[in-house]
Each structure stands twice: as C-alpha cells, then as structure tokens.
N, C-alpha and C. Protein backbone atom coordinates (compact mmCIF):
# COMPACT_ATOMS: atom_id res chain seq x y z
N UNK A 1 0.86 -1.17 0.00
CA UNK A 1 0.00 0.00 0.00
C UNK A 1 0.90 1.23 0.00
N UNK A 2 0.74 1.84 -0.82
CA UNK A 2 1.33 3.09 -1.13
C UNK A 2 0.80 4.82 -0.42
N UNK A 3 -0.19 4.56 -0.50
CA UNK A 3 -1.22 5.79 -0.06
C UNK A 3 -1.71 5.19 1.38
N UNK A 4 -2.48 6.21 1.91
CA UNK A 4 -2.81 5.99 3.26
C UNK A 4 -4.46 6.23 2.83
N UNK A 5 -5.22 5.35 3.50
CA UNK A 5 -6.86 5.56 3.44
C UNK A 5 -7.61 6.20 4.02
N UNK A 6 -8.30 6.89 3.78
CA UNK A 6 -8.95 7.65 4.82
C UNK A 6 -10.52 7.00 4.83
N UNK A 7 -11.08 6.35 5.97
CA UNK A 7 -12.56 5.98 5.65
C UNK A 7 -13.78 7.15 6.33
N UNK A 8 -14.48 7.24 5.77
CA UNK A 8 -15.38 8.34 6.96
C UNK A 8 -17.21 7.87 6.31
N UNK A 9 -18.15 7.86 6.55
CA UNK A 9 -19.43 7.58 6.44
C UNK A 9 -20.04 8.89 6.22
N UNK A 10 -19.90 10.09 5.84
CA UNK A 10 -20.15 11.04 5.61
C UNK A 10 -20.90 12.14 6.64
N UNK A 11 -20.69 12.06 7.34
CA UNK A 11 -21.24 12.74 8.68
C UNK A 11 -20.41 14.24 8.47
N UNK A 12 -20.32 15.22 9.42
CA UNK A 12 -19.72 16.35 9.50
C UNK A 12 -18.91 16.24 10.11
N UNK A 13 -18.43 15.72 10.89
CA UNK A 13 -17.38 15.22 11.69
C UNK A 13 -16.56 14.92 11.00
N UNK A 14 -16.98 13.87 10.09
CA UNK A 14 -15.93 12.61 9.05
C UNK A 14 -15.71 13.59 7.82
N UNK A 15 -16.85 14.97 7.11
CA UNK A 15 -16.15 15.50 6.27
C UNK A 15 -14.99 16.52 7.10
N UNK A 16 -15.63 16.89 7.84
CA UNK A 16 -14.36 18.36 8.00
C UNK A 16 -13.43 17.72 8.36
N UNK A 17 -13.09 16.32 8.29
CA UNK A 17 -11.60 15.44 9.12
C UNK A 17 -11.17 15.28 7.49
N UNK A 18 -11.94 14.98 6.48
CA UNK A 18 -11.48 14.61 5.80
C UNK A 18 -10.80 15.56 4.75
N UNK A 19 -11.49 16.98 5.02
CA UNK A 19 -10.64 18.09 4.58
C UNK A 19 -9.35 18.48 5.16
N UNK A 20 -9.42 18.26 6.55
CA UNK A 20 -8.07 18.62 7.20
C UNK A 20 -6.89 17.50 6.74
N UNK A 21 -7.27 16.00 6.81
CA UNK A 21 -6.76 14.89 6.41
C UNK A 21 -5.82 15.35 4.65
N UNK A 22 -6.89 16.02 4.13
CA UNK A 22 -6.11 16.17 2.07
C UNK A 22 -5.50 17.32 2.94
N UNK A 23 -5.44 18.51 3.35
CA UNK A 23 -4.41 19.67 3.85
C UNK A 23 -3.40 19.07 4.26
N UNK A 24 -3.41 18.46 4.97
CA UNK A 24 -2.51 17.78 6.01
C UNK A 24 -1.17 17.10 5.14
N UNK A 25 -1.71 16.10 4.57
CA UNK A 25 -0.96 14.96 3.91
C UNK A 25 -0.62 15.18 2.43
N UNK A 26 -2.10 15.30 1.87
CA UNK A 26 -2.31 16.40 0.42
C UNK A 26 -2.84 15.11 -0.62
N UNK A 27 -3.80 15.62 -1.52
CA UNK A 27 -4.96 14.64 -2.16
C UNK A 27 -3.65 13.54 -2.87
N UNK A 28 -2.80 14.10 -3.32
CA UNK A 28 -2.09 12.30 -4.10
C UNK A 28 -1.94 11.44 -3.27
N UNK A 29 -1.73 11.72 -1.37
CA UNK A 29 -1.21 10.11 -0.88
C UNK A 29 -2.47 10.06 -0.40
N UNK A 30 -3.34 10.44 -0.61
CA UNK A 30 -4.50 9.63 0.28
C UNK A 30 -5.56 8.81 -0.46
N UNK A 31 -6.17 8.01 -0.11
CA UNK A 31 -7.57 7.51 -1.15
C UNK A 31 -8.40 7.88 0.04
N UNK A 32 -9.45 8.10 -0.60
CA UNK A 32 -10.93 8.75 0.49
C UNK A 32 -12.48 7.72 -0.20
N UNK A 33 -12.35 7.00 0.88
CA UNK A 33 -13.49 5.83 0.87
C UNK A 33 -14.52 6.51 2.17
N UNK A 34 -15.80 6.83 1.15
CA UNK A 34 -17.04 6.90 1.71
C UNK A 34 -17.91 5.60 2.06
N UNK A 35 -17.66 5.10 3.46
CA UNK A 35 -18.16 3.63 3.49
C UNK A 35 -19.87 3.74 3.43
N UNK A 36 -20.29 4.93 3.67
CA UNK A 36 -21.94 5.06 3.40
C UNK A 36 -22.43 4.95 1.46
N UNK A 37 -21.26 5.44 1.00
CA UNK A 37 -21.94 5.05 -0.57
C UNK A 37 -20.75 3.67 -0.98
N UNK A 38 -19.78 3.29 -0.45
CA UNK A 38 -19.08 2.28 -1.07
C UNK A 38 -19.25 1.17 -0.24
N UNK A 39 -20.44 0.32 0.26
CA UNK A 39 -20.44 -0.40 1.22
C UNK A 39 -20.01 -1.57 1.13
N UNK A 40 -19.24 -1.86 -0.23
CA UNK A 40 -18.80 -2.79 -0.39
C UNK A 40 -17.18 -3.57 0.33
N UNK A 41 -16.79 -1.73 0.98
CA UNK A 41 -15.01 -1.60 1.40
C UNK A 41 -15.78 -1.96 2.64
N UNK A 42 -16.75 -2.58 3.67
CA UNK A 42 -17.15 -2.17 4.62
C UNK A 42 -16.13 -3.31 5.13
N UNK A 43 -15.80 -4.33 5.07
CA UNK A 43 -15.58 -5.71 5.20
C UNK A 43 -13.71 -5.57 5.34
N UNK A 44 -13.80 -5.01 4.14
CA UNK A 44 -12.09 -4.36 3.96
C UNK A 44 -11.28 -3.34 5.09
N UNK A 45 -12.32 -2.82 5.36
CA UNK A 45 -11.94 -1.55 6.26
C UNK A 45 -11.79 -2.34 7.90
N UNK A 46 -12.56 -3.06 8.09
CA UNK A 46 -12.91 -3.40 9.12
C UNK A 46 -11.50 -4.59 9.51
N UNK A 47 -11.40 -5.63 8.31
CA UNK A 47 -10.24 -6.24 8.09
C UNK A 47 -8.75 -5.61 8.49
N UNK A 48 -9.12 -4.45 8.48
CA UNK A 48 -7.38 -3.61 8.41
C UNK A 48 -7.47 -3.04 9.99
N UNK A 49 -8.76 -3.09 10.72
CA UNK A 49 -8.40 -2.81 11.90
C UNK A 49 -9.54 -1.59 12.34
N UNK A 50 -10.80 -0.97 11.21
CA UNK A 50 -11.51 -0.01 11.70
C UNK A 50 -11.82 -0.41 12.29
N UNK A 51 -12.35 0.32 13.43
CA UNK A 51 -13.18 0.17 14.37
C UNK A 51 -14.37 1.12 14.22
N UNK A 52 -14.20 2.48 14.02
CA UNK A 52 -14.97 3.85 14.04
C UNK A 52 -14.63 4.62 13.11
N UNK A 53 -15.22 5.57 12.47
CA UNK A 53 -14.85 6.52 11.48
C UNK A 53 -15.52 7.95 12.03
N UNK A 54 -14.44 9.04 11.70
CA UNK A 54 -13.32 8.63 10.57
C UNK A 54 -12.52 8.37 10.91
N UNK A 55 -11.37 7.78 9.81
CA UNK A 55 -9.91 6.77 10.25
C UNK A 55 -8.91 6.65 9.53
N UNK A 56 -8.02 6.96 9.41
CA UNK A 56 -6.78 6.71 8.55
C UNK A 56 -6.13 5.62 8.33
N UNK A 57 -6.17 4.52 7.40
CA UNK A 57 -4.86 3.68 7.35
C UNK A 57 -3.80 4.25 7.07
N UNK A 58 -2.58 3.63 7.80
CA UNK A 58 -1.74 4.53 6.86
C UNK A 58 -0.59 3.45 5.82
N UNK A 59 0.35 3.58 5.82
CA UNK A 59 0.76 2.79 4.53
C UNK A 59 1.29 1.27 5.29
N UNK A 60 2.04 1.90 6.41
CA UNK A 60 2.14 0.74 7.20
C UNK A 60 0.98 0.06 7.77
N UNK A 61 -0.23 0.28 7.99
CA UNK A 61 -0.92 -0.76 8.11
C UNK A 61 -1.43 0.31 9.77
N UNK A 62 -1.06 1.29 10.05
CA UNK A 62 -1.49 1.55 11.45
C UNK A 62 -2.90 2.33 10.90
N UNK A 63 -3.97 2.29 11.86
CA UNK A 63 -5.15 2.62 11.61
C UNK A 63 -4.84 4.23 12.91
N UNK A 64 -5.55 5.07 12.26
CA UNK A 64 -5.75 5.98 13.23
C UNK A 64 -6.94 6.30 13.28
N UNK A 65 -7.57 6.44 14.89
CA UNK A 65 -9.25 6.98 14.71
C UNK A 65 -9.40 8.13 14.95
N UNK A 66 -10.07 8.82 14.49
CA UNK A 66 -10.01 10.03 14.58
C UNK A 66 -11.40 10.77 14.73
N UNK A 67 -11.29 11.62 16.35
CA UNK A 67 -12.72 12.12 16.62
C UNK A 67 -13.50 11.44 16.53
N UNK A 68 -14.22 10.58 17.38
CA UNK A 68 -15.17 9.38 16.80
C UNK A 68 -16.16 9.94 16.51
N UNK A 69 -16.76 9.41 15.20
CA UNK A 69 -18.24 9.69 14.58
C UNK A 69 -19.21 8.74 14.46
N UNK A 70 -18.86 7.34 14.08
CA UNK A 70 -19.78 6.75 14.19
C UNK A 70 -18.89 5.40 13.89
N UNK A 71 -18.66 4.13 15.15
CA UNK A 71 -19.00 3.47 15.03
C UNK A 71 -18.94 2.15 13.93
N UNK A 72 -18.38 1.34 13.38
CA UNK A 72 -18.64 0.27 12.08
C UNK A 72 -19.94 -0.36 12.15
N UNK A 73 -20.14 -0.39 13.42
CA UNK A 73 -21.67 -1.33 13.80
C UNK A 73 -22.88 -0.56 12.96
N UNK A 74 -22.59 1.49 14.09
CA UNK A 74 -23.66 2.25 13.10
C UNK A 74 -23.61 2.16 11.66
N UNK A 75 -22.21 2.24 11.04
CA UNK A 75 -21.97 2.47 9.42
C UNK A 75 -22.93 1.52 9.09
N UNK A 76 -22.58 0.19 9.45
CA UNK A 76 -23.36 -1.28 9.02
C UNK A 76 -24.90 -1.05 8.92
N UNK A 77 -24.91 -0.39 9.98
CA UNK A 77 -26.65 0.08 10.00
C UNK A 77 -27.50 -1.23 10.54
C-alpha cells in the first residue's frame, strides 16, 4: 500500500476530518473511501483494523481513529 486511506461515512465530523486529512498529507497520498456510498469496502476496512470513522490507514498498516463519529456497527446500520 502506497497511499494511506482515509474511511469516513459522511457525517460532519468525518467531512471536516477529511478536509483537514487532504491539507494535512495532500490529495495524491490519500484515497478517500465513503463507506456510506461504497459499502462494499465495509468488510475491507474493518479487516485492516476499523473500528470507528473517521480513520486513517496509513501505509504501514497503522489505523488511526479520529474524533469518533460513528461506530462500524452504526456504518453497518
């Protein structure tokens, strides 16, 4: 993994993290997975260690949570 992931479910919390997240780092290293419209990464995300979003993988594999918003259980719905 080259880039670091950012997952967030689209809440306000998870966008304004995810704006600070592209400032921060900057849009080429990141991929930005909306697990509320891509529910297919839900399984993937969870695999790598989410717990809550929003969250950073980063290339090494460390997950960061950040400000909790909601939960994998809520995402799952």
């Amino acid at each position: 993994m080259k880039k670091s992931i950012f997952y967030h479910a689209g809440c306000p919390v998870c966008i304004s993290a995810e704006h600070d997240i592209i400032n921060l780092i900057g849009e080429d290293n990141v991929e930005i997975v909306h697990l509320g419209e891509d529910r297919d990464q839900l399984d993937t995300a969870e695999s790598a260690g989410v717990q809550s979003v929003p969250a950073l993988l980063t290339p090494n594999g460390n997950v960061l949570h950040i400000n909790f918003g909601a939960s994998m259980a809520d995402v799952r719905g």
